[in-house]
PDB file of N, CA and C in Angstrom:
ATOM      1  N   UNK A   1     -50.338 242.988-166.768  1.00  0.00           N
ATOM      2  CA  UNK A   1     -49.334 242.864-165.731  1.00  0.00           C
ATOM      3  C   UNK A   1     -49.955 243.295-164.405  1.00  0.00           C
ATOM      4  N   UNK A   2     -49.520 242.674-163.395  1.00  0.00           N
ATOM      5  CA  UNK A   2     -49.835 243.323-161.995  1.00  0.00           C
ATOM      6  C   UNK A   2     -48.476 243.932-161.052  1.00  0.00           C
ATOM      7  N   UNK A   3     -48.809 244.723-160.479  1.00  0.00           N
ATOM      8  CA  UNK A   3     -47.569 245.550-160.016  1.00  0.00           C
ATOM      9  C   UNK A   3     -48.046 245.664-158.389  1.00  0.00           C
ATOM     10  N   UNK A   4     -47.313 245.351-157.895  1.00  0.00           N
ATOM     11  CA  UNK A   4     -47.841 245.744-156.050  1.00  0.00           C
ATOM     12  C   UNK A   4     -47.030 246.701-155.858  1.00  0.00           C
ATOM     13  N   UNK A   5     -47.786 247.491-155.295  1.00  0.00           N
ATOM     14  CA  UNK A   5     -47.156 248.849-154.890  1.00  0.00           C
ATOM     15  C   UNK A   5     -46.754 249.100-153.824  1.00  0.00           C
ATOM     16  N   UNK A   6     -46.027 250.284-153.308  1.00  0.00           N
ATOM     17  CA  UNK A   6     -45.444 250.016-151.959  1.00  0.00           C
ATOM     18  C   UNK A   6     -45.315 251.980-151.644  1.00  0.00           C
ATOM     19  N   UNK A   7     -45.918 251.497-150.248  1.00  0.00           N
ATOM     20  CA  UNK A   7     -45.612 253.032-149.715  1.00  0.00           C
ATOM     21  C   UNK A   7     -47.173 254.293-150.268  1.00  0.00           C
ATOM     22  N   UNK A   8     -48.000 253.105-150.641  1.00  0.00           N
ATOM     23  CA  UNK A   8     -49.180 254.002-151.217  1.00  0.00           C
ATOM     24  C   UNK A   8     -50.420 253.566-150.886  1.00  0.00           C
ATOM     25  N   UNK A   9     -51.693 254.413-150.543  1.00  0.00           N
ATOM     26  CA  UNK A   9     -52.656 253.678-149.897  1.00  0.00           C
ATOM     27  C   UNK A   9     -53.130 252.283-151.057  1.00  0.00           C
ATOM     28  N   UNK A  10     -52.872 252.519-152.611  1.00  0.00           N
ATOM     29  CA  UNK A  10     -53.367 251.411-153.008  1.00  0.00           C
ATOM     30  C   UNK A  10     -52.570 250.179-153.220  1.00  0.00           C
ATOM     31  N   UNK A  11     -53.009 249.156-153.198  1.00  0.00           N
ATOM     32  CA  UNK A  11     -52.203 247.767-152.982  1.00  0.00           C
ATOM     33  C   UNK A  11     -51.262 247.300-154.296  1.00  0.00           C
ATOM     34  N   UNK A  12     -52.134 247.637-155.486  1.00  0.00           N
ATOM     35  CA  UNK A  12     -52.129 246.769-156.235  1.00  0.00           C
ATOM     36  C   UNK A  12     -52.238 248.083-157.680  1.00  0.00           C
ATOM     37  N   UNK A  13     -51.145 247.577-159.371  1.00  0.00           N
ATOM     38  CA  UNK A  13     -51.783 248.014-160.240  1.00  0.00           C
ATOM     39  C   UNK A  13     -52.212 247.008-161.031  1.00  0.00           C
ATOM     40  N   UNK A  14     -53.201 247.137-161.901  1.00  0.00           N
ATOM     41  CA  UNK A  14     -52.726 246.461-163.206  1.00  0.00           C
ATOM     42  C   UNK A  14     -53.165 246.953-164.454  1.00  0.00           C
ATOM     43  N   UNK A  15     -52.678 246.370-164.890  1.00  0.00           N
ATOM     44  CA  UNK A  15     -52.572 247.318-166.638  1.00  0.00           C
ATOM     45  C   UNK A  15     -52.121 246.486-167.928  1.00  0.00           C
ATOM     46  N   UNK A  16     -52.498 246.623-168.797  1.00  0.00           N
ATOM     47  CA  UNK A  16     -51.784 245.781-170.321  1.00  0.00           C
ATOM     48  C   UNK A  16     -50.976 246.595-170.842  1.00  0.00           C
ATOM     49  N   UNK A  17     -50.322 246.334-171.483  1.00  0.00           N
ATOM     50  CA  UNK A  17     -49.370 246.846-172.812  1.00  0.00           C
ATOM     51  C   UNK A  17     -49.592 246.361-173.439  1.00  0.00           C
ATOM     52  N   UNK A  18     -49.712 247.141-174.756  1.00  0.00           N
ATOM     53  CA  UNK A  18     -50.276 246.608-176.531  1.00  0.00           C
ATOM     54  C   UNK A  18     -48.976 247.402-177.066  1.00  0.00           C
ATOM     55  N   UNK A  19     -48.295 246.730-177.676  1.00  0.00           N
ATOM     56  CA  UNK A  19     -47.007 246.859-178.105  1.00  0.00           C
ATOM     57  C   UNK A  19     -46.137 247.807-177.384  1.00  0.00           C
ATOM     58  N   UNK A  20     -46.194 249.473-177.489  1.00  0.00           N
ATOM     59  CA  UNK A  20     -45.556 250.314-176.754  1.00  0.00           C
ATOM     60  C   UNK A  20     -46.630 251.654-176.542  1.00  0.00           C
ATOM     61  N   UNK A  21     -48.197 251.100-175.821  1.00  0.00           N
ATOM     62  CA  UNK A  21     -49.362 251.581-175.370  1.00  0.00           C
ATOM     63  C   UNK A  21     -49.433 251.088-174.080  1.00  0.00           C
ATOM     64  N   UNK A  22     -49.955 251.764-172.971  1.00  0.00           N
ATOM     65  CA  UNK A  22     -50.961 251.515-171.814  1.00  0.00           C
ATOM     66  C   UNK A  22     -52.332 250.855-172.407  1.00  0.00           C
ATOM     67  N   UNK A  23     -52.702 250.407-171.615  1.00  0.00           N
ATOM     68  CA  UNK A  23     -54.056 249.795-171.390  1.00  0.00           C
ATOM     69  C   UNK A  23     -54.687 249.530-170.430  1.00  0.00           C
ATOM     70  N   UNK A  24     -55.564 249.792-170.382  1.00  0.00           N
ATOM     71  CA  UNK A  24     -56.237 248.669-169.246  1.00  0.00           C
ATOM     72  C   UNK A  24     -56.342 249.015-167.720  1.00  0.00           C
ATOM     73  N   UNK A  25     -55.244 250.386-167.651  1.00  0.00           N
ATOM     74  CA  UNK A  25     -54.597 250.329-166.414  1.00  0.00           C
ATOM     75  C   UNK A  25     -56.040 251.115-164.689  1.00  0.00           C
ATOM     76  N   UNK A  26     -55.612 250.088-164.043  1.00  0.00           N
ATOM     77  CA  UNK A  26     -56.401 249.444-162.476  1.00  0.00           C
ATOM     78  C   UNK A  26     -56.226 249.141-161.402  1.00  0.00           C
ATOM     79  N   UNK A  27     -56.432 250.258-160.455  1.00  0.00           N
ATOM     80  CA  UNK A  27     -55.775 250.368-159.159  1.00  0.00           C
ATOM     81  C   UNK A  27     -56.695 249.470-158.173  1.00  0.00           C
ATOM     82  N   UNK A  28     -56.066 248.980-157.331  1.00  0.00           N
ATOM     83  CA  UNK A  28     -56.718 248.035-156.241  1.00  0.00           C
ATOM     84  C   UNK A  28     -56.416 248.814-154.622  1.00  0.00           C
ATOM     85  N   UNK A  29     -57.675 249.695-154.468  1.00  0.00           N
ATOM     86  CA  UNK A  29     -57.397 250.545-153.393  1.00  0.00           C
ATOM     87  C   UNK A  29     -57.266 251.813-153.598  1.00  0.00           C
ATOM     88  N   UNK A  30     -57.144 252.644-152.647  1.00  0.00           N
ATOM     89  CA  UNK A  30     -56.652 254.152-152.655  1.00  0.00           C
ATOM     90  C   UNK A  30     -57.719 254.840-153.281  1.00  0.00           C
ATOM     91  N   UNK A  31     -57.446 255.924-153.772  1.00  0.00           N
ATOM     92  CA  UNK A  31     -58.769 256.925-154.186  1.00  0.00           C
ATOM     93  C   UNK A  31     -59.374 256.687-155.046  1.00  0.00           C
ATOM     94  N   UNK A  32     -60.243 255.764-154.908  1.00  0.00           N
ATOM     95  CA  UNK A  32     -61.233 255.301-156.006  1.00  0.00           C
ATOM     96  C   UNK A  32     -61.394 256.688-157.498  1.00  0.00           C
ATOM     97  N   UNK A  33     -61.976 257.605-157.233  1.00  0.00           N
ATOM     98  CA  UNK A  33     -61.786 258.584-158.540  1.00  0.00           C
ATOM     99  C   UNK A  33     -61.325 258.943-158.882  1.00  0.00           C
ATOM    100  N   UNK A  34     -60.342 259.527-158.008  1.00  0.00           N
ATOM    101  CA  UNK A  34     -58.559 259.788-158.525  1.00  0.00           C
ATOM    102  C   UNK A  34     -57.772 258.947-159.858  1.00  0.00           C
ATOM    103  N   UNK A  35     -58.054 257.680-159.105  1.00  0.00           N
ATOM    104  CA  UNK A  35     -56.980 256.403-159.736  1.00  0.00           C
ATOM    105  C   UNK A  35     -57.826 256.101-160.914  1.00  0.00           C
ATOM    106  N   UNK A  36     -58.861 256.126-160.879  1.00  0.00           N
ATOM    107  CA  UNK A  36     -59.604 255.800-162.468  1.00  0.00           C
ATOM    108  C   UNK A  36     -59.216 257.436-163.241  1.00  0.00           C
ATOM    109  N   UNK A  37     -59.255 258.635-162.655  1.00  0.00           N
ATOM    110  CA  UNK A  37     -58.889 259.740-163.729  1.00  0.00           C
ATOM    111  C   UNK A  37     -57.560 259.152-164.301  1.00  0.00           C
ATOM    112  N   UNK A  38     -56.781 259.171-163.548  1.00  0.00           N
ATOM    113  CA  UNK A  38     -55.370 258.412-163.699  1.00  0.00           C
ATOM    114  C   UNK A  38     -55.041 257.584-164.805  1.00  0.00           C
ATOM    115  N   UNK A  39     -55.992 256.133-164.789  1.00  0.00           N
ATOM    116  CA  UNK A  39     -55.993 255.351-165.447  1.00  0.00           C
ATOM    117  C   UNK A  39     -56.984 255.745-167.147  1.00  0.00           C
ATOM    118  N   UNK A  40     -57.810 256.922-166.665  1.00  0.00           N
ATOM    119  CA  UNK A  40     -58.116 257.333-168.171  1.00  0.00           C
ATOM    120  C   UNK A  40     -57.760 258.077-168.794  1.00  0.00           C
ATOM    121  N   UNK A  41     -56.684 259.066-167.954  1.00  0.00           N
ATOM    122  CA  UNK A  41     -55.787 259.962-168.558  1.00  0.00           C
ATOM    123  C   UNK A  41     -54.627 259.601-169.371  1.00  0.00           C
ATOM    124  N   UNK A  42     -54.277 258.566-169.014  1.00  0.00           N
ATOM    125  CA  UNK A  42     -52.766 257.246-169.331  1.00  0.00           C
ATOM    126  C   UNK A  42     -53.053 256.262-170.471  1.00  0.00           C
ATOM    127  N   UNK A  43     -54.310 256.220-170.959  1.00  0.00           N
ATOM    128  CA  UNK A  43     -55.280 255.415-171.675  1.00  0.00           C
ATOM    129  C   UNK A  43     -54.708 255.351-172.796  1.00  0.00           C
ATOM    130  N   UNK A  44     -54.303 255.173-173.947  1.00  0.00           N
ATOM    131  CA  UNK A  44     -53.293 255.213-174.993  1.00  0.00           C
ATOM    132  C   UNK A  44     -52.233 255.815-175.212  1.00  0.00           C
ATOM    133  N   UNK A  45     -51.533 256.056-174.232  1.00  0.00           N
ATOM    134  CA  UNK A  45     -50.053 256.472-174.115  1.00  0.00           C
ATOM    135  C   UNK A  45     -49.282 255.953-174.397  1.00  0.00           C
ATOM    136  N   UNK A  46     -48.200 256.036-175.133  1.00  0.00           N
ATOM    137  CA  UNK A  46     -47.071 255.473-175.069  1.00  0.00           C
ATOM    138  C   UNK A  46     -46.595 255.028-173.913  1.00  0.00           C
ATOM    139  N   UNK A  47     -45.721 253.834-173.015  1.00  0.00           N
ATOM    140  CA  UNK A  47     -45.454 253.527-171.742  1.00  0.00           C
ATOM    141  C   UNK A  47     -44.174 254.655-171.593  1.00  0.00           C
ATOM    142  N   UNK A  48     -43.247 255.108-172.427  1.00  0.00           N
ATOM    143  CA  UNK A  48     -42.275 255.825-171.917  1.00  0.00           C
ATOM    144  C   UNK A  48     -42.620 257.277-171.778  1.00  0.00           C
ATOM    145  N   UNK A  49     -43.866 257.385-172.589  1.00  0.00           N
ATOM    146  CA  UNK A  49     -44.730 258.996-172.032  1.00  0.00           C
ATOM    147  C   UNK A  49     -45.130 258.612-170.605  1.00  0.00           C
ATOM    148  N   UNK A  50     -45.888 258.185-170.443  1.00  0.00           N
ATOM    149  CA  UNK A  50     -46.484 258.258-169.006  1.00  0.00           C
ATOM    150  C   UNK A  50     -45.625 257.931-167.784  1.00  0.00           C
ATOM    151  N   UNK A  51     -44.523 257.481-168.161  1.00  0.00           N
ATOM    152  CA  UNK A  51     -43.313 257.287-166.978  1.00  0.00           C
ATOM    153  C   UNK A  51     -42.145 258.602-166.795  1.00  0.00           C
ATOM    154  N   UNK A  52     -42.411 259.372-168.047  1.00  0.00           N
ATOM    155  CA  UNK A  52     -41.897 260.794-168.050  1.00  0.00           C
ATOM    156  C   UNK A  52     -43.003 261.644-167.689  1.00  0.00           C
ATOM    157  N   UNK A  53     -44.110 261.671-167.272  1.00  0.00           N
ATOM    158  CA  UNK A  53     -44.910 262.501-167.016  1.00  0.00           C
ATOM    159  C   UNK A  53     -45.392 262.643-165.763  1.00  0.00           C
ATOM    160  N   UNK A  54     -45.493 260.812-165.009  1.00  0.00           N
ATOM    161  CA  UNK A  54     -45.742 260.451-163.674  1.00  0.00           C
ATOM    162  C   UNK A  54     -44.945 259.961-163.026  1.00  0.00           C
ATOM    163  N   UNK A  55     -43.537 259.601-163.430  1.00  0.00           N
ATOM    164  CA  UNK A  55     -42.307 259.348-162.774  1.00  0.00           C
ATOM    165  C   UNK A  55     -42.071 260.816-161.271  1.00  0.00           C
ATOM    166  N   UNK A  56     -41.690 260.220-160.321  1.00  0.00           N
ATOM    167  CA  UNK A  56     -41.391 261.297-159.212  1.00  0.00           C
ATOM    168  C   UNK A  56     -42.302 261.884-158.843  1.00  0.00           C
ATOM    169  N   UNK A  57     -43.735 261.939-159.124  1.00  0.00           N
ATOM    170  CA  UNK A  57     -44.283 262.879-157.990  1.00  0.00           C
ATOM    171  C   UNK A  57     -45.150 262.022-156.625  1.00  0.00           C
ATOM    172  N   UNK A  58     -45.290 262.625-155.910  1.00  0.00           N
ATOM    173  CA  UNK A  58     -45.031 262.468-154.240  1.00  0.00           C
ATOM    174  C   UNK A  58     -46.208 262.994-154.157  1.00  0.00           C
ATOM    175  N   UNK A  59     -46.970 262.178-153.055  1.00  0.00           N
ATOM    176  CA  UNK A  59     -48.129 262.314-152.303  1.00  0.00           C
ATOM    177  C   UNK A  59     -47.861 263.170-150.702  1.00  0.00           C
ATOM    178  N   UNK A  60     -47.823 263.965-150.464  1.00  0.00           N
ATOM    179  CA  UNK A  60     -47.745 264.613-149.297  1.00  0.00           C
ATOM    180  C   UNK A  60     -46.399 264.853-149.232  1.00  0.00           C
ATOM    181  N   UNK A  61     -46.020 263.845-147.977  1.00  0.00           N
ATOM    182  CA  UNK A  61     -44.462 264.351-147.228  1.00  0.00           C
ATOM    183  C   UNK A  61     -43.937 262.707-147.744  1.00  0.00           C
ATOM    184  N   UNK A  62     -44.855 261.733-148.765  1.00  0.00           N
ATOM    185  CA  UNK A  62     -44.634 260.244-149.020  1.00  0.00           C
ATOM    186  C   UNK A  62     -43.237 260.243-149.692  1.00  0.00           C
ATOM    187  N   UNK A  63     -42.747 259.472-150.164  1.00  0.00           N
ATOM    188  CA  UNK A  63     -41.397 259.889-151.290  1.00  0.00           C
ATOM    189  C   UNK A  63     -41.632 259.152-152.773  1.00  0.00           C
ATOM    190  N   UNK A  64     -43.548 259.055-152.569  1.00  0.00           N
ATOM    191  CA  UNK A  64     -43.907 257.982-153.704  1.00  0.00           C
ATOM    192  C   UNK A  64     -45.437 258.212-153.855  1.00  0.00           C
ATOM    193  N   UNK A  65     -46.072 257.830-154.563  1.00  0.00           N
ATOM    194  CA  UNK A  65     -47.731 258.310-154.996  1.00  0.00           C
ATOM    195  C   UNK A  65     -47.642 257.480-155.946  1.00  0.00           C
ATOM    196  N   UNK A  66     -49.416 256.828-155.866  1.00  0.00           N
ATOM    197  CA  UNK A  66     -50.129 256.299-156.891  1.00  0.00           C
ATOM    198  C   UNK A  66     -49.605 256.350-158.210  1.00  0.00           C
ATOM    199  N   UNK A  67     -49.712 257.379-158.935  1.00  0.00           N
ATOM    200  CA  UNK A  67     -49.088 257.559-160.321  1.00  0.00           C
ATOM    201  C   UNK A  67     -47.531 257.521-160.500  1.00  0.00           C
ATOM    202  N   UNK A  68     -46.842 257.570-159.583  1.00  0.00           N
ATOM    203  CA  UNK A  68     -45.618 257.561-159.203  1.00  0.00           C
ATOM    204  C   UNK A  68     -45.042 255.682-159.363  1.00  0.00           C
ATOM    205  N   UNK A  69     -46.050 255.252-158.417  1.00  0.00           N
ATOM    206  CA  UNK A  69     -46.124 253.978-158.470  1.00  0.00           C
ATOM    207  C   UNK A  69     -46.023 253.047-160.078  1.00  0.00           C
ATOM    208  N   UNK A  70     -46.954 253.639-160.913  1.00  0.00           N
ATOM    209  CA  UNK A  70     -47.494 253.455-162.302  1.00  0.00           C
ATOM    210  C   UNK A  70     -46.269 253.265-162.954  1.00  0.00           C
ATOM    211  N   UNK A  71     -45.848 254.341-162.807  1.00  0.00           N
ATOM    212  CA  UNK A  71     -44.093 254.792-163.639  1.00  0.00           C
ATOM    213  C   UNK A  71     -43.608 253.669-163.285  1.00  0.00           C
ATOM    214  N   UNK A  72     -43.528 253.648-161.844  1.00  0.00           N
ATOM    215  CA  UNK A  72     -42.208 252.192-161.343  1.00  0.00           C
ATOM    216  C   UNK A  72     -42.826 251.053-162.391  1.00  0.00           C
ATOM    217  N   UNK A  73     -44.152 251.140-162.163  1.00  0.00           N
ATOM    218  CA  UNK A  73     -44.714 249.418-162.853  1.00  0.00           C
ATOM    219  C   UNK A  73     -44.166 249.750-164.402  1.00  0.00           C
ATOM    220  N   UNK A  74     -44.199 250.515-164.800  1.00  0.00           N
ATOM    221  CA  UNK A  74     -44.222 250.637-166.127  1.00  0.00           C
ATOM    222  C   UNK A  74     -42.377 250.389-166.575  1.00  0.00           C
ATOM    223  N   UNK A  75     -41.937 250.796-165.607  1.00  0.00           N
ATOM    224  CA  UNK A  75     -40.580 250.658-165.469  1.00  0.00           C
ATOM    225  C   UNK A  75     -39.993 249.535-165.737  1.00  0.00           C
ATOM    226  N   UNK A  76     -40.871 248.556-164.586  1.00  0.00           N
ATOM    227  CA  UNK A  76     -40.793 247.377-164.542  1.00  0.00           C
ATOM    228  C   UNK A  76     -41.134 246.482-165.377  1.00  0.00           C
ATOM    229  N   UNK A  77     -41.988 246.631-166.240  1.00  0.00           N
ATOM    230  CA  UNK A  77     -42.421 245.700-167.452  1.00  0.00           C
ATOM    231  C   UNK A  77     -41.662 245.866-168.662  1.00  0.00           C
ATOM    232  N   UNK A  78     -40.916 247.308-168.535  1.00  0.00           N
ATOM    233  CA  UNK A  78     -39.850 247.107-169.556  1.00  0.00           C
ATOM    234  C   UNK A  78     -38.822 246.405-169.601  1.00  0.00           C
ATOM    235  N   UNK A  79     -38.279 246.282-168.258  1.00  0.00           N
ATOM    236  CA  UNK A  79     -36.988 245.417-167.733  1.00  0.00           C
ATOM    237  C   UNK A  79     -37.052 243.709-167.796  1.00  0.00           C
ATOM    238  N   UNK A  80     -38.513 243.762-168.011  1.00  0.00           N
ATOM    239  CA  UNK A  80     -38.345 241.702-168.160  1.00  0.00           C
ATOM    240  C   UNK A  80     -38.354 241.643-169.285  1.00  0.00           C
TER     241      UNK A  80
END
């Protein structure tokens, strides 16, 4: 799936789901080492773990962050 993000230096996620796992997941932009810890920390998770874990947290004074972002996408791939 690809997810465009909003309100965060990176543009873009993307990521697979393998039944009710993360995968794959790949930021386009923003803190290059950050967003790969991110994406290898999230690395066989369940999708409703990692949206309870990275749901709501905030980059500065933002009302949204990278991993924050993730949650929404992840949010979002449940809803279609």
């Amino acid at each position: 799936m690809v997810y465009r993000t909003q309100g965060t230096c990176s543009q873009m996620i993307e990521f697979d789901v393998e039944g009710d796992v993360v995968k794959n997941v790949s930021y386009v932009g923003g803190c290059n080492g950050n967003l790969k810890g991110v994406g290898a920390l999230v690395e066989g998770m369940k999708v409703d773990d990692v949206i309870a874990k990275l749901k709501g947290i905030k980059c500065g004074m933002k009302p949204t962050s990278c991993p924050d972002q993730l949650a929404r996408a992840l949010e979002a791939y449940k809803a279609q």
